[in-house]
N, C-alpha and C. Protein backbone atom coordinates (compact mmCIF):
# COMPACT_ATOMS: atom_id res chain seq x y z
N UNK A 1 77.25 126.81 96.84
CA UNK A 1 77.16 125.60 96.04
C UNK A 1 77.49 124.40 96.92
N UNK A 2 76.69 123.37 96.70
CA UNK A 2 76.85 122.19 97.89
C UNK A 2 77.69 121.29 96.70
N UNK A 3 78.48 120.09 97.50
CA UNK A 3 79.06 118.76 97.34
C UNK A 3 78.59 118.39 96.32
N UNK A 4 79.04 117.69 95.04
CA UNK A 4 78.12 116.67 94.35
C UNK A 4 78.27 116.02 95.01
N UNK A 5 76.76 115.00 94.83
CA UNK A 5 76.76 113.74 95.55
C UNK A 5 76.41 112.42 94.73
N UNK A 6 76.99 111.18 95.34
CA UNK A 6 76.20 110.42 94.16
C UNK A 6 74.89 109.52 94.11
N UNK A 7 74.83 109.22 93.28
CA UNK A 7 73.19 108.66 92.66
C UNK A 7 73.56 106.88 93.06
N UNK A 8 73.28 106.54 94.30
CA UNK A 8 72.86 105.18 94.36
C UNK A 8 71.77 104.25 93.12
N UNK A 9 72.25 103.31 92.52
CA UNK A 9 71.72 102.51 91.54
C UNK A 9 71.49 101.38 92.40
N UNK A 10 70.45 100.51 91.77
CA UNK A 10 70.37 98.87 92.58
C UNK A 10 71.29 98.33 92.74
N UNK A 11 72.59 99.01 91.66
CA UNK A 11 73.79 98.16 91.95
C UNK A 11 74.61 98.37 93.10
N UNK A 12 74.85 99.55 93.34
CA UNK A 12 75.36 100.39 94.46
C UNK A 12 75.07 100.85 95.28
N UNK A 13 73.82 100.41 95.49
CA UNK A 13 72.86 100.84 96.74
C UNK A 13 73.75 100.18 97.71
N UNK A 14 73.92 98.78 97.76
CA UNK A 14 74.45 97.81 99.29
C UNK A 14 75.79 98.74 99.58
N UNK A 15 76.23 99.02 99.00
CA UNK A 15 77.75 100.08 98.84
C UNK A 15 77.11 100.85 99.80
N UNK A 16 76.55 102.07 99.46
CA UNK A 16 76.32 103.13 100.02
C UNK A 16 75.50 102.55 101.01
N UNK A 17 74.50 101.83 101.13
CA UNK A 17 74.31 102.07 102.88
C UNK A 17 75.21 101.68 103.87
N UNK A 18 76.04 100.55 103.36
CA UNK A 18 77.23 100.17 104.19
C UNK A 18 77.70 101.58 104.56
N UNK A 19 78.51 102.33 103.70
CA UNK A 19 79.26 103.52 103.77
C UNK A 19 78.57 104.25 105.37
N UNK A 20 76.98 104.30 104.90
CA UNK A 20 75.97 105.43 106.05
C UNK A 20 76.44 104.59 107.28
N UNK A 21 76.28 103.10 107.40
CA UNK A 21 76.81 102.28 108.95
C UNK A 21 78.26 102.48 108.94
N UNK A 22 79.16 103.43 108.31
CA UNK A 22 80.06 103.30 108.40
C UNK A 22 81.66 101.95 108.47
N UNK A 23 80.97 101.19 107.21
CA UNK A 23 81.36 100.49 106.97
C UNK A 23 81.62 100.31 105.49
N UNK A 24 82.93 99.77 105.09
CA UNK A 24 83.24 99.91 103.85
C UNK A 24 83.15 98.14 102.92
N UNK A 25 82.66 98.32 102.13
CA UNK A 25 82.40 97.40 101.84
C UNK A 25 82.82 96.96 100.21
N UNK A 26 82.88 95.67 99.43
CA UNK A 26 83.56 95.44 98.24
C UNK A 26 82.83 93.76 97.84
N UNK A 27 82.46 93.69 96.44
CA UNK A 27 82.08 92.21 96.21
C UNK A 27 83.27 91.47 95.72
N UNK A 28 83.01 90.26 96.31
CA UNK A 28 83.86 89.10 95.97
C UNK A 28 83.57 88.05 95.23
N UNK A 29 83.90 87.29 94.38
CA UNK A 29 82.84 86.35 93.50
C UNK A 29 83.41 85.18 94.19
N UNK A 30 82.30 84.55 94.28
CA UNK A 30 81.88 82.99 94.67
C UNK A 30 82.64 81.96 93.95
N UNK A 31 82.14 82.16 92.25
CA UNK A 31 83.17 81.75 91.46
C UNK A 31 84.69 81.25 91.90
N UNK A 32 85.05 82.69 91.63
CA UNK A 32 86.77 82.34 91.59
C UNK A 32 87.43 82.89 92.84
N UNK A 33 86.68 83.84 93.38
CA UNK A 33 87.20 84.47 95.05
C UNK A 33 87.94 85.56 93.99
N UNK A 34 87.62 86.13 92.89
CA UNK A 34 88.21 87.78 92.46
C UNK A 34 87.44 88.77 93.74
N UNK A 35 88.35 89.64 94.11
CA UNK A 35 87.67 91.07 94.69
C UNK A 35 87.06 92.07 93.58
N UNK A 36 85.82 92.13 93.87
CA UNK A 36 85.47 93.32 92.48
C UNK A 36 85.36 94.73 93.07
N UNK A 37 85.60 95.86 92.17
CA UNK A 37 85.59 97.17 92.51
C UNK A 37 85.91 97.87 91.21
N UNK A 38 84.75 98.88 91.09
CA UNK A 38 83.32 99.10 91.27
C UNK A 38 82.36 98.33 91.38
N UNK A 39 81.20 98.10 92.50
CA UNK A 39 80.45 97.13 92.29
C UNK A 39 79.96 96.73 90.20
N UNK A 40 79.84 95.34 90.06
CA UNK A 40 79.48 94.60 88.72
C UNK A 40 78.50 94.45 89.41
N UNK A 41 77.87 93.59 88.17
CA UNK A 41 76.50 92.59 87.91
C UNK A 41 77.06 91.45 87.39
N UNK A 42 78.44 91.07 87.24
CA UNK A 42 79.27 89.61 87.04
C UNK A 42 80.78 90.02 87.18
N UNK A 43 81.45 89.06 87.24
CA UNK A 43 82.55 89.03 87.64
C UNK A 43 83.45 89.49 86.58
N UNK A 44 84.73 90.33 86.52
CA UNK A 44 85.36 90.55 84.92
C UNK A 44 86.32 89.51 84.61
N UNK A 45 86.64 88.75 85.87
CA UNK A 45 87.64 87.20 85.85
C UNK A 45 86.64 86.32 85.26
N UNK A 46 86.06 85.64 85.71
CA UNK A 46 85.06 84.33 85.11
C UNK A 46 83.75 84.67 84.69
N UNK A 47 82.86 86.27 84.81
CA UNK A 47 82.12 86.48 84.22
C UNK A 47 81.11 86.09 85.36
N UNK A 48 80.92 85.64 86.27
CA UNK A 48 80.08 84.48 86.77
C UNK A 48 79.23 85.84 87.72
N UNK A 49 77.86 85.49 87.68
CA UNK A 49 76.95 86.65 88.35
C UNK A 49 77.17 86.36 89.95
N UNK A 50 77.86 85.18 90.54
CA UNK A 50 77.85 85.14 92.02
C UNK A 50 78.96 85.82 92.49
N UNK A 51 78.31 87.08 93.14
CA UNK A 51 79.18 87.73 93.32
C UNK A 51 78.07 88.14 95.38
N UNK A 52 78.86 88.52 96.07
CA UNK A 52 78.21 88.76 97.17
C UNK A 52 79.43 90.36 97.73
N UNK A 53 78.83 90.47 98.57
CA UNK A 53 79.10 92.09 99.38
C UNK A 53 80.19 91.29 100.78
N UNK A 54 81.15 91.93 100.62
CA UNK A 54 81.84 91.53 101.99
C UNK A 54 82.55 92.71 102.84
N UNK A 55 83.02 93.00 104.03
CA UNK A 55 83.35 93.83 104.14
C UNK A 55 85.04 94.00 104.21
N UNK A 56 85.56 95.00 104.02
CA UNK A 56 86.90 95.31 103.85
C UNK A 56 87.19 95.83 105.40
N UNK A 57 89.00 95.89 105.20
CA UNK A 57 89.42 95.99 106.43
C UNK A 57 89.69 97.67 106.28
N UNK A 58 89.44 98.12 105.25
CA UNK A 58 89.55 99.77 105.28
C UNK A 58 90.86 100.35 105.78
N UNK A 59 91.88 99.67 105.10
CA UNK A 59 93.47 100.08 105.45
C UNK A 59 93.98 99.48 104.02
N UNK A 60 95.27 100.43 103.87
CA UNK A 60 95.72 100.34 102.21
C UNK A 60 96.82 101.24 102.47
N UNK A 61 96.97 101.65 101.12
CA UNK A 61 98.23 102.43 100.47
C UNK A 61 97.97 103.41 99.63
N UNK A 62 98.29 104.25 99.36
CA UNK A 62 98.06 105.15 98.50
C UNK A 62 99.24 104.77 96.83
N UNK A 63 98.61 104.49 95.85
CA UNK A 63 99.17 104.00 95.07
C UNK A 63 99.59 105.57 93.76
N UNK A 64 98.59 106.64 93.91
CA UNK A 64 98.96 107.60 92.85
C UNK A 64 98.32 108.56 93.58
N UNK A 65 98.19 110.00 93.48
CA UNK A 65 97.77 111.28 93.74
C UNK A 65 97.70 112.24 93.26
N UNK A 66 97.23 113.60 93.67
CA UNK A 66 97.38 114.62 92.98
C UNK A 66 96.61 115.68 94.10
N UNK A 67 97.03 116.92 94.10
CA UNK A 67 96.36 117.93 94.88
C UNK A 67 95.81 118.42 93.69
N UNK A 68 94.81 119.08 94.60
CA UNK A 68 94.31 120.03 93.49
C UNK A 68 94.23 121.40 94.49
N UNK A 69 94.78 122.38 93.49
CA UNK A 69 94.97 123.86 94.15
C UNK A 69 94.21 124.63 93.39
N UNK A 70 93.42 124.45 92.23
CA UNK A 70 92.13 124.98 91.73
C UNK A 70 90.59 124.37 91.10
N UNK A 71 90.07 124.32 92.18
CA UNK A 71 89.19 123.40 91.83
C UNK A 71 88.18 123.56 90.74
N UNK A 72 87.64 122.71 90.15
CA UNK A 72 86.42 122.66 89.28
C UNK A 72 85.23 123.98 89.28
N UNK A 73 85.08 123.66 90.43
CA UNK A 73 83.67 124.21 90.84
C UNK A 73 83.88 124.68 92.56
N UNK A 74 82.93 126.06 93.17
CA UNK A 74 83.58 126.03 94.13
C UNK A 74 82.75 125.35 95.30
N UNK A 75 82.42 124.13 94.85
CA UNK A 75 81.79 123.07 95.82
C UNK A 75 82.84 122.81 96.41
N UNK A 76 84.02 123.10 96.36
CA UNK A 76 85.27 122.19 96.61
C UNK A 76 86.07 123.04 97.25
N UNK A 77 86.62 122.75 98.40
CA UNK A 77 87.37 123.92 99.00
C UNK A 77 89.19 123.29 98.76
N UNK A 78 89.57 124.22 98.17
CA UNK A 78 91.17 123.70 97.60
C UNK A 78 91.79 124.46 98.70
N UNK A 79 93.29 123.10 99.48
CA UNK A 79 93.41 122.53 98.48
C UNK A 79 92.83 121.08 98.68
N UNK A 80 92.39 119.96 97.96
CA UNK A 80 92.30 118.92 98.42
C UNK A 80 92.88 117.48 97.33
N UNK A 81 93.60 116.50 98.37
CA UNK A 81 94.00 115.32 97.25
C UNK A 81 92.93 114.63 96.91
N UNK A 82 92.91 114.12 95.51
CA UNK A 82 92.62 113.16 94.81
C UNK A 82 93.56 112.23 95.01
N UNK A 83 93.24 110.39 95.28
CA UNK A 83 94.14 109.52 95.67
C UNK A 83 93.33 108.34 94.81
N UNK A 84 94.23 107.59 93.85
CA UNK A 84 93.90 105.87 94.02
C UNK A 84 94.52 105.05 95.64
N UNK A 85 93.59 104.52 96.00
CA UNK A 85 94.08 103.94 97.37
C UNK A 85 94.07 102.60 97.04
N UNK A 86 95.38 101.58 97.45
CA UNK A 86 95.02 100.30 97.01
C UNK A 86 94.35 99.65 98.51
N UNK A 87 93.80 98.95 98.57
CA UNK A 87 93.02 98.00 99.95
C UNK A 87 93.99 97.21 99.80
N UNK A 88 94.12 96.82 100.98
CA UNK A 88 94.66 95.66 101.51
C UNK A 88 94.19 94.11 101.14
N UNK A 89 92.82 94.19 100.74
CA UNK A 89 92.38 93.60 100.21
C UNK A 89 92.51 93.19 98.82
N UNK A 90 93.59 94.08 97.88
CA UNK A 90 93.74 93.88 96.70
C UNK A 90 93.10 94.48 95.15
N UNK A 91 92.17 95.39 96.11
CA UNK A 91 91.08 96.01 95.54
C UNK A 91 91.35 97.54 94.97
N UNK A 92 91.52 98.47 94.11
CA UNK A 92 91.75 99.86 94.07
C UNK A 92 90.35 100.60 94.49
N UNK A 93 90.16 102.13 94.93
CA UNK A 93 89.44 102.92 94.57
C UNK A 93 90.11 104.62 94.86
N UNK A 94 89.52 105.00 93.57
CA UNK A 94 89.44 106.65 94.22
C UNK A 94 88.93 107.57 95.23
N UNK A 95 89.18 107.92 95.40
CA UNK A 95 88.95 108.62 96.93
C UNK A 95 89.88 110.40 97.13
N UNK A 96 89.23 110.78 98.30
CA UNK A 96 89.77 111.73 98.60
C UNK A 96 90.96 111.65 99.87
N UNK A 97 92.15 112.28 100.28
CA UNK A 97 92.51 111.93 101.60
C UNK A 97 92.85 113.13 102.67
N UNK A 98 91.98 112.89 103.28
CA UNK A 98 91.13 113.94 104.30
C UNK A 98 92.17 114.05 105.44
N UNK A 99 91.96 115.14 106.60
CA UNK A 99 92.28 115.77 107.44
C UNK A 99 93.65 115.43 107.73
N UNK A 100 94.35 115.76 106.59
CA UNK A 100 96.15 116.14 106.46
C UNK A 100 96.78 117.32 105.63
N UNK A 101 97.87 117.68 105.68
CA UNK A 101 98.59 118.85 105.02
C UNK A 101 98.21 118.15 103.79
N UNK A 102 98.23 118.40 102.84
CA UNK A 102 98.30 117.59 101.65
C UNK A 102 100.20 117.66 101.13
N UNK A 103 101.19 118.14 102.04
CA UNK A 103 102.78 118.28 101.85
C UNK A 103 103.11 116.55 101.98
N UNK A 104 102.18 115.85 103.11
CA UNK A 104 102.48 114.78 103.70
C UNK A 104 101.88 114.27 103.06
N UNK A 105 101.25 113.88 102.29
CA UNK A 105 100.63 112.92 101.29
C UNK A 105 101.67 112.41 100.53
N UNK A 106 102.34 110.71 100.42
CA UNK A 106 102.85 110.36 99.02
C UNK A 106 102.83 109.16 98.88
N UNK A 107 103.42 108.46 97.33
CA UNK A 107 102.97 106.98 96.84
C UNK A 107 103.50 106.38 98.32
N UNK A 108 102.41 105.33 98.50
CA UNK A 108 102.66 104.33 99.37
C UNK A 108 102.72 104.58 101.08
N UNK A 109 102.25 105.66 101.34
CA UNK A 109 101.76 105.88 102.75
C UNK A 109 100.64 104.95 102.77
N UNK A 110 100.62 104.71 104.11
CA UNK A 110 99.92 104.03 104.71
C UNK A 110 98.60 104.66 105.19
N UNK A 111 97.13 104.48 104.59
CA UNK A 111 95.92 104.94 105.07
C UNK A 111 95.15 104.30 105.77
N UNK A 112 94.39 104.39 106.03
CA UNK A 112 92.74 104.27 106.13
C UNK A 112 91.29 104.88 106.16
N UNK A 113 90.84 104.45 106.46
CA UNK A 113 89.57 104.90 105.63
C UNK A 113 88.76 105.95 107.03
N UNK A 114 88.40 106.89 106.78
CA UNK A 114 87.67 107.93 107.45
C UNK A 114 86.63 108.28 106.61
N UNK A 115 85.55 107.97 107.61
CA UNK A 115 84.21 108.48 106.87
C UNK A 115 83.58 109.64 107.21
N UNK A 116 83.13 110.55 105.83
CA UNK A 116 82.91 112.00 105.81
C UNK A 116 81.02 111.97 106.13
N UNK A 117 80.07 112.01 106.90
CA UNK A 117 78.80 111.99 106.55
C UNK A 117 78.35 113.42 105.99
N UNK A 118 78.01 113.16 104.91
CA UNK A 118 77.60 114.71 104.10
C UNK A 118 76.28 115.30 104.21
N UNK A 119 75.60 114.36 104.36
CA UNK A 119 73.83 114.14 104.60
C UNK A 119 73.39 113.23 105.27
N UNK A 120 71.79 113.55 105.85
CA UNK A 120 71.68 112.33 106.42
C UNK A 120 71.46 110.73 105.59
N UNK A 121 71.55 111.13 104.48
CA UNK A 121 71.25 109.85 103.65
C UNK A 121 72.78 109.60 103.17
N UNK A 122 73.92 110.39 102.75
CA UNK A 122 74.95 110.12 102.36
C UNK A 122 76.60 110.20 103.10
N UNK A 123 77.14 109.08 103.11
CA UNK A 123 78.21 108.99 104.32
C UNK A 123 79.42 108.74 102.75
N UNK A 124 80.56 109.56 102.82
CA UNK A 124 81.49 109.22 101.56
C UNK A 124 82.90 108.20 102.11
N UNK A 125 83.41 107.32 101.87
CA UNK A 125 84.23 106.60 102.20
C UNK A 125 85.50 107.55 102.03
N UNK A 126 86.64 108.06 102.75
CA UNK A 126 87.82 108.90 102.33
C UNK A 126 88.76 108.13 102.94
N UNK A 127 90.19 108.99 103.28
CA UNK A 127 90.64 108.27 103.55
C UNK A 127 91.89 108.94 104.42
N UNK A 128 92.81 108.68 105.46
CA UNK A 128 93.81 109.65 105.75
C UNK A 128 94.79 108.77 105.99
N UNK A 129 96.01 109.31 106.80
CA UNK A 129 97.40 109.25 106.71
C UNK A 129 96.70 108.01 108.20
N UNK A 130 97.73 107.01 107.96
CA UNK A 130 97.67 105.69 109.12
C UNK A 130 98.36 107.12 110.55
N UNK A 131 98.13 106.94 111.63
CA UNK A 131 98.30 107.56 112.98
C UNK A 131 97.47 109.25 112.82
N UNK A 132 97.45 109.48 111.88
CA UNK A 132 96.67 110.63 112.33
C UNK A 132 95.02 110.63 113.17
N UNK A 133 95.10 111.79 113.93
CA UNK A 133 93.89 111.62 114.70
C UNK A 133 92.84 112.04 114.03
């Protein structure tokens, strides 16, 4: 059984090819300068459709977690964390956090972002422990 993967929309397309250049990316509105995440189609502060793609510095915190030691489906090789990561930027997302014990995982370590390429069309944004190699 392979990875789910996800379904790029017009909205999330600029997302995901960033991801494939290995670059992480987040919209910001013009408007008011809110960071948005999940890409919108308007802003949830002022509503306002100017919103543009900028790129993030792909370093954060780990704000909540969870291992998982039985997975769903066995696309998934357990064990692996589930993480909200906050950006530095101010921004949350979920994510996975890759090539560590998952013992050393906890609130408020210091990450960044490591990118997994799964396919040649799909690169996943993750994330690991700040100094690990």
């Amino acid at each position: 059984m392979t990875r789910p993967l996800p379904h790029p929309t017009g909205l999330t397309q600029p997302f995901w090819a960033a991801c494939r250049e290995h670059r992480l990316t987040f919209q910001r509105c013009e408007s008011c300068g809110m960071h948005v995440f999940i890409p919108q189609s308007f802003c949830p502060a002022c509503l306002s459709t100017s919103l543009s793609w900028v790129e993030s510095s792909g370093d954060g915190a780990v704000v909540t977690f969870t291992t998982v030691w039985r997975p769903q489906t066995p696309a998934f090789e357990a064990p692996y964390v589930v993480a909200v990561v906050r950006l530095d930027e101010g921004y949350e997302m979920m994510t996975n956090i890759v090539d560590v014990d998952p013992d050393h995982v906890t609130i408020g370590a210091r990450v960044n972002v490591r990118y997994l390429d799964v396919t040649a069309d799909v690169t996943l944004p993750c994330f690991t422990l700040v100094g690990t190699p």
